[in-house]
Every structure is written in C-alpha cells, then in structure tokens.
Protein backbone atom coordinates (compact mmCIF):
# COMPACT_ATOMS: atom_id res chain seq x y z
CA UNK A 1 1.59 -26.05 139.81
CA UNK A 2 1.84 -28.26 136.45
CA UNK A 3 2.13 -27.28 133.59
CA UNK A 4 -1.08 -28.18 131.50
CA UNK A 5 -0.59 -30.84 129.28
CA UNK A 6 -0.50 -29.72 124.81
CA UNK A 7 -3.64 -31.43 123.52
CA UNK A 8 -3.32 -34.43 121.20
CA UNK A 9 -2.94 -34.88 117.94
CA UNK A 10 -5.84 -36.98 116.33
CA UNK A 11 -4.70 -40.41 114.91
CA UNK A 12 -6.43 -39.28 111.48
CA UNK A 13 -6.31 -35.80 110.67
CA UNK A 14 -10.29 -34.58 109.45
CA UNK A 15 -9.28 -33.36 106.77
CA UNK A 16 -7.82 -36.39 104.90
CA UNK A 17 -11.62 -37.65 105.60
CA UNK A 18 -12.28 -34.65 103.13
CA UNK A 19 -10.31 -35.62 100.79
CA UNK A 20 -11.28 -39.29 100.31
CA UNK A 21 -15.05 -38.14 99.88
CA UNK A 22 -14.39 -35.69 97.74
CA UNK A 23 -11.79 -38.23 95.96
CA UNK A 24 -15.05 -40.43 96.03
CA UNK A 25 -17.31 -37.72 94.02
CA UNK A 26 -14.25 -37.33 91.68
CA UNK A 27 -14.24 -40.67 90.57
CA UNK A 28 -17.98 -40.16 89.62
CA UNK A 29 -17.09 -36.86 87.97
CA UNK A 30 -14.63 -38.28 85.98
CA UNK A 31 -17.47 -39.76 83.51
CA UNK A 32 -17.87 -36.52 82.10
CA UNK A 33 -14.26 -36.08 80.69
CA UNK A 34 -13.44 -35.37 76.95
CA UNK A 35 -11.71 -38.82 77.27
CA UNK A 36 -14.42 -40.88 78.85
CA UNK A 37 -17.33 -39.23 76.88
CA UNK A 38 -14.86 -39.94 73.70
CA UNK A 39 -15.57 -43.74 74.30
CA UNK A 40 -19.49 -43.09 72.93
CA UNK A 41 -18.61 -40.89 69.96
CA UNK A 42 -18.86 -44.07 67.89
CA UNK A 43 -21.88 -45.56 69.22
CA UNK A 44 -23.76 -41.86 69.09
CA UNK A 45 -23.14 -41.40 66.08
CA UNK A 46 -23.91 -45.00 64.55
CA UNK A 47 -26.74 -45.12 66.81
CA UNK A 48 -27.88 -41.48 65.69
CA UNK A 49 -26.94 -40.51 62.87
CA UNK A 50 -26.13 -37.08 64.14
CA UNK A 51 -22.95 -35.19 62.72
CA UNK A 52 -19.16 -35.36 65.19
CA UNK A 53 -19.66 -31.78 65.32
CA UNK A 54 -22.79 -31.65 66.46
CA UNK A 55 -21.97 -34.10 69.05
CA UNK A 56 -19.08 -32.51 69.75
CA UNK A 57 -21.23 -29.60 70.17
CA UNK A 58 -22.25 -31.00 73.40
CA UNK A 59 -18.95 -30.86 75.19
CA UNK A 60 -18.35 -27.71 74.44
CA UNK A 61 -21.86 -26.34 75.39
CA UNK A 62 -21.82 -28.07 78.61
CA UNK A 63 -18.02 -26.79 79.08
CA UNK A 64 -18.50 -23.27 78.73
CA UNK A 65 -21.87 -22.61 80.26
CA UNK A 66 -20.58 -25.00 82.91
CA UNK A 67 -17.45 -23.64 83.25
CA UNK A 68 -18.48 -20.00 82.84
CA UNK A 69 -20.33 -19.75 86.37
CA UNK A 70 -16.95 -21.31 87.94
CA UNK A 71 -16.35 -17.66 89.27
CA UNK A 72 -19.74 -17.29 91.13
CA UNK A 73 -19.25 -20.88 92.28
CA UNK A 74 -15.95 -20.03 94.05
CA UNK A 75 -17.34 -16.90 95.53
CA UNK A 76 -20.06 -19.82 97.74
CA UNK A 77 -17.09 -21.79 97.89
CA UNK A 78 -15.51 -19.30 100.32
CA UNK A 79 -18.30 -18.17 102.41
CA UNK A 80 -20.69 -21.80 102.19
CA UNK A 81 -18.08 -24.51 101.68
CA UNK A 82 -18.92 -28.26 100.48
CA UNK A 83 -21.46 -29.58 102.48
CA UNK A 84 -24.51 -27.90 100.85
CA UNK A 85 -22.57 -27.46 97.63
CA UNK A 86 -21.39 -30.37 96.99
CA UNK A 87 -24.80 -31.97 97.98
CA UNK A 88 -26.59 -30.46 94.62
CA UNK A 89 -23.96 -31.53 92.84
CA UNK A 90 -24.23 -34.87 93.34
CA UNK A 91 -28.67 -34.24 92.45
CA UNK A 92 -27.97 -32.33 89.33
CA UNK A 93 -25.28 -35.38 88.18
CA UNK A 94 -27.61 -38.03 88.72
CA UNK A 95 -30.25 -35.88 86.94
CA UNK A 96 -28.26 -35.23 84.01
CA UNK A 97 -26.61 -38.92 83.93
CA UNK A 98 -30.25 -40.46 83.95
CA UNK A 99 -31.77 -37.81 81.53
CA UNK A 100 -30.11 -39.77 79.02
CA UNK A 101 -32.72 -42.44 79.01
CA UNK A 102 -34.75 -40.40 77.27
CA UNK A 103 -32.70 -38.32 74.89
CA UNK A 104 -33.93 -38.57 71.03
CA UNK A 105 -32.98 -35.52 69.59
CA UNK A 106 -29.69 -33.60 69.99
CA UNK A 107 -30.28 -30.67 71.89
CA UNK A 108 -31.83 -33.49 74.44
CA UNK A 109 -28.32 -34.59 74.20
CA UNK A 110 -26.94 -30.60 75.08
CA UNK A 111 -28.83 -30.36 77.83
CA UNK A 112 -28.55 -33.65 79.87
CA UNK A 113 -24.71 -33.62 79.39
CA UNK A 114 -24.15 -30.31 80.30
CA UNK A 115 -26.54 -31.04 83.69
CA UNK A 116 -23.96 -33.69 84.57
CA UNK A 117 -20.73 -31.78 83.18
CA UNK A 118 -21.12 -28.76 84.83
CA UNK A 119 -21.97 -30.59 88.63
CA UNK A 120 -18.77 -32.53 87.84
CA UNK A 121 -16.80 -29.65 87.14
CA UNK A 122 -17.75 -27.00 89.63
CA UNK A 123 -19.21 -29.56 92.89
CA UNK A 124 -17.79 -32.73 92.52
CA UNK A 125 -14.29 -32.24 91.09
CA UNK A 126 -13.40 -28.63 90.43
CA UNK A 127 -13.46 -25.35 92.32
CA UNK A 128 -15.64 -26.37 95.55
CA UNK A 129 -13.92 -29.44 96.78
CA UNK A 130 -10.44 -27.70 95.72
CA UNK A 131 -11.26 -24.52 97.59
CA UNK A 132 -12.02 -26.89 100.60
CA UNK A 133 -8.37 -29.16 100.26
CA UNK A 134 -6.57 -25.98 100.25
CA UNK A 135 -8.39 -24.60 103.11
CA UNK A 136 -7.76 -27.69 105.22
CA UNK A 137 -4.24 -27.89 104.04
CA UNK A 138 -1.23 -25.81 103.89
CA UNK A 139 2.39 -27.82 104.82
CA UNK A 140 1.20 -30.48 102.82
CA UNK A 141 -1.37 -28.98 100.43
CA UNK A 142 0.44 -30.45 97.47
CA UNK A 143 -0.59 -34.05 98.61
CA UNK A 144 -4.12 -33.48 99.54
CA UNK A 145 -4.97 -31.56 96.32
CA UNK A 146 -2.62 -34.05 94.42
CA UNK A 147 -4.93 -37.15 96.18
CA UNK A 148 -7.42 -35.11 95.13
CA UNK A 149 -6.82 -34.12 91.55
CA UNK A 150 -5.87 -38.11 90.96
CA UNK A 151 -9.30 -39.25 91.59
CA UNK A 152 -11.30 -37.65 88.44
CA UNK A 153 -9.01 -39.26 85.83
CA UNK A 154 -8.71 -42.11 87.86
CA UNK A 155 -12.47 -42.50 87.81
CA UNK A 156 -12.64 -41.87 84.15
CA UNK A 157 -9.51 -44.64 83.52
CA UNK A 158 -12.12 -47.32 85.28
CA UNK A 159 -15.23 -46.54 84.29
CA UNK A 160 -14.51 -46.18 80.77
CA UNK A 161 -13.10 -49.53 81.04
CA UNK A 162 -16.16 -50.67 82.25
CA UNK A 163 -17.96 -48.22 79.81
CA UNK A 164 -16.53 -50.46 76.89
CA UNK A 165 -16.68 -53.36 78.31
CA UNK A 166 -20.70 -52.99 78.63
CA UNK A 167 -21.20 -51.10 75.22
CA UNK A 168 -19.41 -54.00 73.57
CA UNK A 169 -21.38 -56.06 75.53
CA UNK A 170 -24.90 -54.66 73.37
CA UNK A 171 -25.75 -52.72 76.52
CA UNK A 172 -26.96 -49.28 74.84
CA UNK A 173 -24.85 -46.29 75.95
CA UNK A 174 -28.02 -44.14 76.89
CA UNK A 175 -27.84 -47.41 79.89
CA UNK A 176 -24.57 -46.72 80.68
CA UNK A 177 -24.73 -43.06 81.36
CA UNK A 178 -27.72 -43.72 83.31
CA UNK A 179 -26.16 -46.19 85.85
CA UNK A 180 -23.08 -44.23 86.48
CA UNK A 181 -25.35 -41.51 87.35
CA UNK A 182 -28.13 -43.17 89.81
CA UNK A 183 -24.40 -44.92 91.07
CA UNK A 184 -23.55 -41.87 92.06
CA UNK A 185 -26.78 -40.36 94.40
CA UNK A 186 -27.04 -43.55 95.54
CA UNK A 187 -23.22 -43.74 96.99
CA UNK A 188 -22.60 -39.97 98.00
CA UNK A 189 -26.28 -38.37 98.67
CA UNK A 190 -26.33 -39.39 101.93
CA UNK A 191 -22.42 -39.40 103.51
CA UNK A 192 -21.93 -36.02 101.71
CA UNK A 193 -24.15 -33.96 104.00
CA UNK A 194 -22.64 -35.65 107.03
CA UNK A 195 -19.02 -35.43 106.69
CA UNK A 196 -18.34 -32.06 104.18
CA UNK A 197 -17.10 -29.10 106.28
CA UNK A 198 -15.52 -25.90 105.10
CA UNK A 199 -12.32 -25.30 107.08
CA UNK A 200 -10.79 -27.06 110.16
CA UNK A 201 -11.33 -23.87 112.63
CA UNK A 202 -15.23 -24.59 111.97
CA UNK A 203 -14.14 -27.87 114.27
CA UNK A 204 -11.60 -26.11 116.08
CA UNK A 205 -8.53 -27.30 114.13
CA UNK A 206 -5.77 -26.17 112.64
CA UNK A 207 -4.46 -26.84 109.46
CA UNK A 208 -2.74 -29.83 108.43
CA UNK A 209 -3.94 -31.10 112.39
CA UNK A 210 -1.31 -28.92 113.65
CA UNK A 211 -1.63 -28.71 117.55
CA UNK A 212 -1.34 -25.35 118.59
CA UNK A 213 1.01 -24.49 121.50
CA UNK A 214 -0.49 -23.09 124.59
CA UNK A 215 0.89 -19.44 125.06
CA UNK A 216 -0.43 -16.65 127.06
CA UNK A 217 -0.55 -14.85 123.34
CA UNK A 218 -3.04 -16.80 121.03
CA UNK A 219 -2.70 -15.04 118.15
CA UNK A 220 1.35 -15.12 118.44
CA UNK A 221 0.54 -19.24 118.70
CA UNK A 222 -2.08 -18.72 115.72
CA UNK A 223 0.27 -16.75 113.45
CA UNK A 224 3.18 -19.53 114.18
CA UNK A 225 0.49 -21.91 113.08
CA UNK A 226 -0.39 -20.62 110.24
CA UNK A 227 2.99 -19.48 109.07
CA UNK A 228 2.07 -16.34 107.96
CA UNK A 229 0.40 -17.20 104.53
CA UNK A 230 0.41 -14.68 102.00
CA UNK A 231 -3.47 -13.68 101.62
CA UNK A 232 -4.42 -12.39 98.21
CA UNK A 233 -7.98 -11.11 97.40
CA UNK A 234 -9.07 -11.77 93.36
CA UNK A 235 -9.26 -7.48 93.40
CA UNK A 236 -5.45 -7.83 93.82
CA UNK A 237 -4.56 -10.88 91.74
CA UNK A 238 -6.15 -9.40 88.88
CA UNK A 239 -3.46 -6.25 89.22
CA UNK A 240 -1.24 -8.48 88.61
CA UNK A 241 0.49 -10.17 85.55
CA UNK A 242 0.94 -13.36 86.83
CA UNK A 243 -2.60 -13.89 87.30
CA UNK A 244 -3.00 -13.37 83.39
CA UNK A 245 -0.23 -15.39 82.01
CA UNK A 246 -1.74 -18.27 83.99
CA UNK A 247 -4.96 -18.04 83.32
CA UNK A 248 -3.93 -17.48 79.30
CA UNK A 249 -1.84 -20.31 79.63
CA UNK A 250 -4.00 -22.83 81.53
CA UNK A 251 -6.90 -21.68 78.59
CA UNK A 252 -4.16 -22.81 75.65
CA UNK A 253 -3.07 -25.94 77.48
CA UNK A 254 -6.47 -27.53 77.84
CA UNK A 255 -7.64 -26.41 74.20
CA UNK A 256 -5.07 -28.65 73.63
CA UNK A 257 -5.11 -31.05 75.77
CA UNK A 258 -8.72 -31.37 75.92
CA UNK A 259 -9.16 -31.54 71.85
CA UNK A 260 -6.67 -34.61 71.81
CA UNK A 261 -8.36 -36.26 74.57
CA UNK A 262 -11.77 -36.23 72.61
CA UNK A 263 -10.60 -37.15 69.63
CA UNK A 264 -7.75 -39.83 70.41
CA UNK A 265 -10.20 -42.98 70.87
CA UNK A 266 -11.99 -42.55 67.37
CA UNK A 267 -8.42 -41.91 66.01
CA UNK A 268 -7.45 -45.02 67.60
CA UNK A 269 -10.56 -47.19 65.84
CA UNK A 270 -9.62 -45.76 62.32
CA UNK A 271 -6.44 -46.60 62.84
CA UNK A 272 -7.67 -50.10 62.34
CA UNK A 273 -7.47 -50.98 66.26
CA UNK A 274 -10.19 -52.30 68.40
CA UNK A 275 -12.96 -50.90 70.44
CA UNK A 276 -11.48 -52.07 73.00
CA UNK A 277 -7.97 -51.36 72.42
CA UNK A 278 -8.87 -48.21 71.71
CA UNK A 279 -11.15 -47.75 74.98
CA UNK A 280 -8.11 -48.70 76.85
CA UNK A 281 -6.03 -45.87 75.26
CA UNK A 282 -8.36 -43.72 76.72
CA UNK A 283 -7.94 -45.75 80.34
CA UNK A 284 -4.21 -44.90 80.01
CA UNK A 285 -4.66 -41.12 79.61
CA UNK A 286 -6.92 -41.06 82.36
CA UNK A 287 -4.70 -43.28 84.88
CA UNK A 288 -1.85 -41.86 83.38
CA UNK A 289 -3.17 -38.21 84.70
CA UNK A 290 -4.47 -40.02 88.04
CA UNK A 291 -0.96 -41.32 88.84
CA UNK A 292 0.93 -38.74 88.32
CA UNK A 293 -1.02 -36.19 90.03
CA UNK A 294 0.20 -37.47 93.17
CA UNK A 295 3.29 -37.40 92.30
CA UNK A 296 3.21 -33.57 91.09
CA UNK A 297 1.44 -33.30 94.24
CA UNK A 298 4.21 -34.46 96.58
CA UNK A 299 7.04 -32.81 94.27
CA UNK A 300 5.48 -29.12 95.08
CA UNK A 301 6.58 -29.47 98.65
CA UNK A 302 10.15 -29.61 97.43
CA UNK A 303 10.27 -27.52 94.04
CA UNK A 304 9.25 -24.85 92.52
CA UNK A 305 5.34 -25.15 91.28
CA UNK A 306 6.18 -22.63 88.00
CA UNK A 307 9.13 -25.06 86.77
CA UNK A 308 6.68 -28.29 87.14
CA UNK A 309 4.38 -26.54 84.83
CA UNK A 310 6.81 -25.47 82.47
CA UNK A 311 8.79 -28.89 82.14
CA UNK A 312 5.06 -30.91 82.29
CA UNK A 313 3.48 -28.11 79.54
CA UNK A 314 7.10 -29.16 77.11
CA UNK A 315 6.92 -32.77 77.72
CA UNK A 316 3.09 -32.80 76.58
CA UNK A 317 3.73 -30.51 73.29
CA UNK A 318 6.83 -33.18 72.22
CA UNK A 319 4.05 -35.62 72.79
CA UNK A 320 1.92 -34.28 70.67
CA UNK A 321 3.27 -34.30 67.64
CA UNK A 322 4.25 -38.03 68.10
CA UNK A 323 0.05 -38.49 68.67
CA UNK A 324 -0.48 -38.32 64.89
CA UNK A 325 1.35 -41.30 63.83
CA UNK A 326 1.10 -43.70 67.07
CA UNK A 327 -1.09 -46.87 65.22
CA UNK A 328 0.03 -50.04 67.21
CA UNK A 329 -1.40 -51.11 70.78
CA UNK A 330 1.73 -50.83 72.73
CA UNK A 331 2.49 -47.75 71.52
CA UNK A 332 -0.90 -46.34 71.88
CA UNK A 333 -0.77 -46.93 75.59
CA UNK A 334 2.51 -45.43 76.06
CA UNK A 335 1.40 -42.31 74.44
CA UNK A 336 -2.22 -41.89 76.28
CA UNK A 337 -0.22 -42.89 79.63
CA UNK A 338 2.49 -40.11 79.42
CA UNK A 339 -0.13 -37.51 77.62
CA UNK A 340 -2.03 -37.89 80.56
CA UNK A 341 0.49 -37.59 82.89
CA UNK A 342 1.50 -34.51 81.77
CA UNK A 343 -1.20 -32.42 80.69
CA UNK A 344 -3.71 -33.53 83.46
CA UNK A 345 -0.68 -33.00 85.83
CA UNK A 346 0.17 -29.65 84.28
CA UNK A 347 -3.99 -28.53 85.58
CA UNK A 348 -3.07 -30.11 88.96
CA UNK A 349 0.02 -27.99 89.04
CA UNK A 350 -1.79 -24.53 87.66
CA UNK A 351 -3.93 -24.91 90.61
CA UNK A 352 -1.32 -25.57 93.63
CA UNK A 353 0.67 -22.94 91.68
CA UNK A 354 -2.21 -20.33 92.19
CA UNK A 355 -2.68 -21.69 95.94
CA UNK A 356 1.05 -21.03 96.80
CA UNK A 357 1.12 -17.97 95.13
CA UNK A 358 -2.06 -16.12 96.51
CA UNK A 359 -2.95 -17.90 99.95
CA UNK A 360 -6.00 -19.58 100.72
CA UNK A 361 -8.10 -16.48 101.91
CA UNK A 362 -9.91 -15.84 98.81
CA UNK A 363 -9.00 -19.16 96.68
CA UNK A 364 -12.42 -20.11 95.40
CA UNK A 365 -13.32 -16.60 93.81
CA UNK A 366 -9.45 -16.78 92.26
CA UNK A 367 -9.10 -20.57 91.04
CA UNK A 368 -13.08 -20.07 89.98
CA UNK A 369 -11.82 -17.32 87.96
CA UNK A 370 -8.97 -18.78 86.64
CA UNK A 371 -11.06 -21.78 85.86
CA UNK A 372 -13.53 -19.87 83.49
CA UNK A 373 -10.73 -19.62 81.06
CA UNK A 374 -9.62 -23.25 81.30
CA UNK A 375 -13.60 -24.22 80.59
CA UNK A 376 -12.79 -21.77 77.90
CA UNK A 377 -10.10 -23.42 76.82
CA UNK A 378 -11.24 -26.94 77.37
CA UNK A 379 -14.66 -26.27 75.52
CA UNK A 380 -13.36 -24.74 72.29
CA UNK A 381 -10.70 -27.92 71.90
CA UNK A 382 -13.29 -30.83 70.68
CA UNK A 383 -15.29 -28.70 68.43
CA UNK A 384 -12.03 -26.89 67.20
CA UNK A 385 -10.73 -30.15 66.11
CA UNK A 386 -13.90 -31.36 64.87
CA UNK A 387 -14.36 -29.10 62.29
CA UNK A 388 -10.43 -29.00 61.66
CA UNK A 389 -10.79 -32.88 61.20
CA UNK A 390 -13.87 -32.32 59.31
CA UNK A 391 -11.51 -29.56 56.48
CA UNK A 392 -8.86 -32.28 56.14
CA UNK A 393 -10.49 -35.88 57.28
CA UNK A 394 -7.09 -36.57 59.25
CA UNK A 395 -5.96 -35.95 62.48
CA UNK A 396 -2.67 -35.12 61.85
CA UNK A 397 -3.74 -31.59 61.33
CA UNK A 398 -5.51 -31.90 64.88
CA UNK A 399 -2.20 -33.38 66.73
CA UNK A 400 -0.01 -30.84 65.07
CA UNK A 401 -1.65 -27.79 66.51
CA UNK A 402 -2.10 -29.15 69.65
CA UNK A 403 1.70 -29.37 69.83
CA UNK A 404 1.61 -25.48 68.37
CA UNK A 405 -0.78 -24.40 70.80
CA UNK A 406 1.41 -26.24 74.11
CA UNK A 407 4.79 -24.69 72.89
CA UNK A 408 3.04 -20.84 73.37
CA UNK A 409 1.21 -22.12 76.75
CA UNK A 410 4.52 -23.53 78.00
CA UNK A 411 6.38 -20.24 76.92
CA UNK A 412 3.50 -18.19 78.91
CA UNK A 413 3.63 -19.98 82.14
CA UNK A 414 7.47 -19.51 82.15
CA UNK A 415 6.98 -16.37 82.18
CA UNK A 416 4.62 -16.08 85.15
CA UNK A 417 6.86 -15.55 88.07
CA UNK A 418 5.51 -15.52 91.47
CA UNK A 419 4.27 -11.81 92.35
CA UNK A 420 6.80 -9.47 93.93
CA UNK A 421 3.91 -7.45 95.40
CA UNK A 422 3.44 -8.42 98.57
CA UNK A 423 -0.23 -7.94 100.11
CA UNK A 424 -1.04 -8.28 103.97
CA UNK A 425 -0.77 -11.49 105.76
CA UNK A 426 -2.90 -13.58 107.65
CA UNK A 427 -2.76 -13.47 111.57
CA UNK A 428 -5.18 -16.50 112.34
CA UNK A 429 -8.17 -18.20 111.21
CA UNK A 430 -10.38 -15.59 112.44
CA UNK A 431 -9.38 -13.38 110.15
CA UNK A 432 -9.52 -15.73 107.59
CA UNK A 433 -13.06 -16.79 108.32
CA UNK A 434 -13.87 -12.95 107.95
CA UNK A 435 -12.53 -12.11 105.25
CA UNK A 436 -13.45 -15.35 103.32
CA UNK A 437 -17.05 -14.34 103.65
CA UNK A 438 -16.33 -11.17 101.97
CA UNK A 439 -14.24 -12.57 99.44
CA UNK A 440 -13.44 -10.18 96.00
C-alpha cells in the first residue's frame, strides 16, 4: 500500500489575511494618537476658546477609562476572539468620530473622543487584534505583530497629512474627525465579520500554516508543531517580577513618550514653523514608528526581545533631551522620525517581549493587563506636560523630564529578565482552546 500523501501547504497562509485587516482597522485607529489628535490642538483651541489643559483633558480621560477596561477586554479576547469584537469596535469609532459634528461644549468633546479612543485602543489596534496575531503566529510572530503594530502609526503619519492638508484648506476640524470616522464603518463594517477568526485550529490549521506530519501519535505530531510553548496563565505572571518591571516600565515609557508626542506639533508652530511643517513633524513620528516596527518585528526572531527594549528605551531618552531645542524643518523631521522609531518600537517590542516570555495561552488577559498601565502611563503624559508647560510657558521643562522619566524605564526593563520559573507546557491546540476559555 502507499503511503498517504502530507496535505498541502496553502499558497497564502490565513492568517496573514488577519493581519492585513486588522492592519486595515489600525490605520483607522491611528487617528486617535497623541500625535495625530496634536494636529487640532491649535484649531480647538482658536476655534474654542477652551484652555490646553482642558483639551488635553480629553486624551487623558479617553486614555484611562479606555485603557482601564484593557484587562476585561483581553479576558473576551481569549475565549471570543475578533470577529464580534472587533465588529463594535469599528460602530463605537464611527460613533465617536461623527459625534464630533455636534460637540459645543467640552465635556461633548470628553465623551466623543474617548468613544473613538478607547475602540481604537482595545478593538481596532490594541489587545484584541494582538491577542489574535499571536495566536495565529508563533515561528514568525515577530513579523505578523510587527506588520501589525506598523499600521496604527502608519495610519496616523497619512491621515494627519491629510488632516492638515484639509484644516489648512478652511475645512473645520469637527469635518475632519467626522469623515475619518464614517471612512471607517463604511470600509471595515462589512469584511470584518466575514474574515476575523480567533485561532487557526478553529479552521483546522496550525500555526504559522505549518502542515502537520501524519503519525500514528497526533498529539506527538501536535506537540512537534507547536514546539512546546511555554503557557503562562496572568495568576502566574503576576508571581512574578518580570511581569512588574514591564508593566512599570512600559507605564514610564509612554508617559513619556506619549506627553512629547502631544505636545511636539504646537512646539513646532511656536517655534515659528508652519502648520504644515509642523503637521509633517508629526507624519515623521508616526511613519517613523510604522517603519520601524517591522523591523523590530523581524529582529525578535534573531535577538533577544529584552535587549531591543533596552537599546530602543536609551536611544529615545538621548532623543529627548535634543527635542527641546530642534527649531529648523530638517531637523524637526529627523527628530520626530527617530523618536518614533524608537519609542513606538519600544511598545511593539514590550508586547512580543511578553508573548515570548509567557506563551500565547492566556495572552489577552496578560498584555490587557499589562496594557492598563501603559493607558496609565500614556494618559497622565499630555496633561502632565500641560500643566508643566502651563508653570513655566516652555517646553524645555516638558522634553527634559521625558528624557528623566526614559533613563528609569530603560533601567527597569533591563532588569526584567525572562522568568526562570518554568510553568507547564502546551501539548496541542486542544488544550489551548480549553484553557483559553478559562483564561486567569
């Protein structure tokens, strides 16, 4: 008798069809960035009359109420996955997005910007589609969630391109907000439902398209397959000292990071350079963070994920402190361009760091956790340096701590080493699928 023939390996693996829509809802996501929603601080304000605090205020509202339900977000991450998930998201964007239209008083403002911040955040570019990329990948995780990551501030580097472009162009910016919003149901409301899934063994795949090998044994050929991943509930990560260093760490970075990134387009303006110039600073930070994330992505398969961090967290603090005194276009888009790069790299990194050290079992309850500090983190930075700004009326002050504040996060995440306590380790996807539904 013949042997039966191995079955074949799909031209396109399904998952990378994950990954582009989900790289699709990033690039809509990406309009809520500290960056992108930087580009309208002007305009707000000269069209309102309302403090930089107080629209400040906003990002930070919609960051920490958005990003303090990351951890109960993860938890359906694991058990529901992206299709239903992800669906809402893309609803309570456009609903946000097109809420502008009518906002006349500030806490108007609160509440449609934090509808659209916290979809982008938890559905359309944070914990759901990660938990999905690193449940269809493994061998070459770092790519997909590196595709991934790129598409937010990729997004952002366009749109607030375009964002200028129109708001220069006398279009008002409650407009703008509005049509990237309605852009966005229209686009994704309907191929969302259709192609989302949560894992390949809900099609009968492996990940990374592996084929398995036919063996009298099938869970010897699933255990091969899956190369006996570490599995790590968030009950056991949170034993662990790692886990806090890197959550402490990722909260300090994006203070940082995410302060500078609000504030570096206005600094730009009263610097004495254009709206436009300055718009296009903020296009550099954003593409600068898109391009590299790939890279970082691609470079995890062949170092070590802690020593990225570490070298991309002491790059961005040197940066930093040049910020403050950067005043000429060129040099402007040098700085946004490598900022970017590294501290939006540095939060692609934290993630496939936490992926690689703690398995895929249970990774939305554990990056959803991990990402309710970097809301934290990324929410106090604005309206930190808003009313630092407002003490002092420079931003020196603001650029200065930020390089503080990255020398102690890069000093913390050198310090967390990858756990020495090893936990059990998956056998196959069908203990995977089990004990993802009852997920710590």
């Amino acid at each position: 008798m013949s042997a039966p023939k191995p079955p074949k390996r799909p031209r396109i693996f399904y998952g990378w069809y994950i990954i582009g829509l989900s790289g699709a809802s990033a690039i809509f996501a990406g309009t809520t960035s500290q960056a992108f929603f930087g580009v309208f601080l002007k305009p707000i304000e000269d069209d309102t009359g309302w403090t930089r605090a107080s629209i400040a205020g906003a990002v930070t509202f919609a960051t920490f109420v958005g990003g303090g339900i990351a951890f109960f977000i993860g938890r359906l991450a694991d058990r529901y996955g992206p299709r239903v998930l992800m669906t809402i998201g893309v609803v309570i964007y456009a609903a946000g997005y097109a809420g502008m239209l009518f906002v006349t008083q500030v806490w108007q403002l609160y509440i449609a910007f934090f509808l659209a911040r916290m979809a982008s955040l938890q559905f359309l570019a944070g914990v759901v589609p990660r938990t999905t990329a690193v449940n269809w990948f493994r061998r070459m995780r770092g790519r997909a969630l590196g595709f991934q990551t790129m598409a937010m501030p990729l997004g952002g580097a366009i749109l607030a391109s375009v964002a200028g472009a129109l708001i220069a162009s006398g279009m008002p910016w409650r407009t703008v907000l509005a049509v990237f919003g309605l852009g966005a149901l229209a686009l994704l409301a309907i191929p969302m439902p259709l192609i989302m899934r949560r894992q390949p063994e809900d099609m009968g795949l492996l990940p990374d398209g592996d084929i398995a090998v036919l063996s009298d044994d099938d869970s010897a050929v699933q255990a091969r397959n899956r190369g006996g991943e570490s599995s790590w509930t968030l009950k056991r990560t949170l034993h662990t000292k790692t886990m806090w260093l890197i959550v402490w760490g990722s909260l300090l970075q994006t203070m940082a990071s995410g302060g500078i990134a609000f504030h570096m387009t206005a600094h730009f303006q009263e610097s004495g350079l254009s709206t436009q110039v300055a718009a296009s600073g903020a296009s550099a930070f954003l593409l600068g963070g898109a391009l590299s994330s790939t890279l970082w992505g691609f470079l995890t398969e062949r170092y070590d994920e802690r020593l990225l961090v570490v070298t991309a967290s002491a790059v961005a603090m040197a940066l930093a402190f040049w910020g403050s005194i950067v005043a000429d276009p060129v040099s402007v888009i040098i700085f946004a361009a490598l900022y970017g790069a590294t501290t939006r790299g540095e939060g692609a990194l934290v993630m496939m760091m936490l992926a690689a050290y703690y398995g895929r079992r249970s990774f939305g309850a554990i990056s959803g956790f991990a990402n309710t500090f970097t809301m934290m983190g990324l929410g106090t930075g604005p309206f930190l340096y808003a009313w630092l700004y407002g003490l002092r009326g420079e931003y020196e002050i603001i650029f200065n701590t930020s390089g503080v504040i990255m020398a102690i996060a890069t000093i913390l995440m050198w310090l967390a080493k990858r756990p020495s306590d090893k936990p059990e380790v998956e056998s196959g996807p069908e203990q995977g699928q089990a004990a993802s539904a009852s997920a710590e």
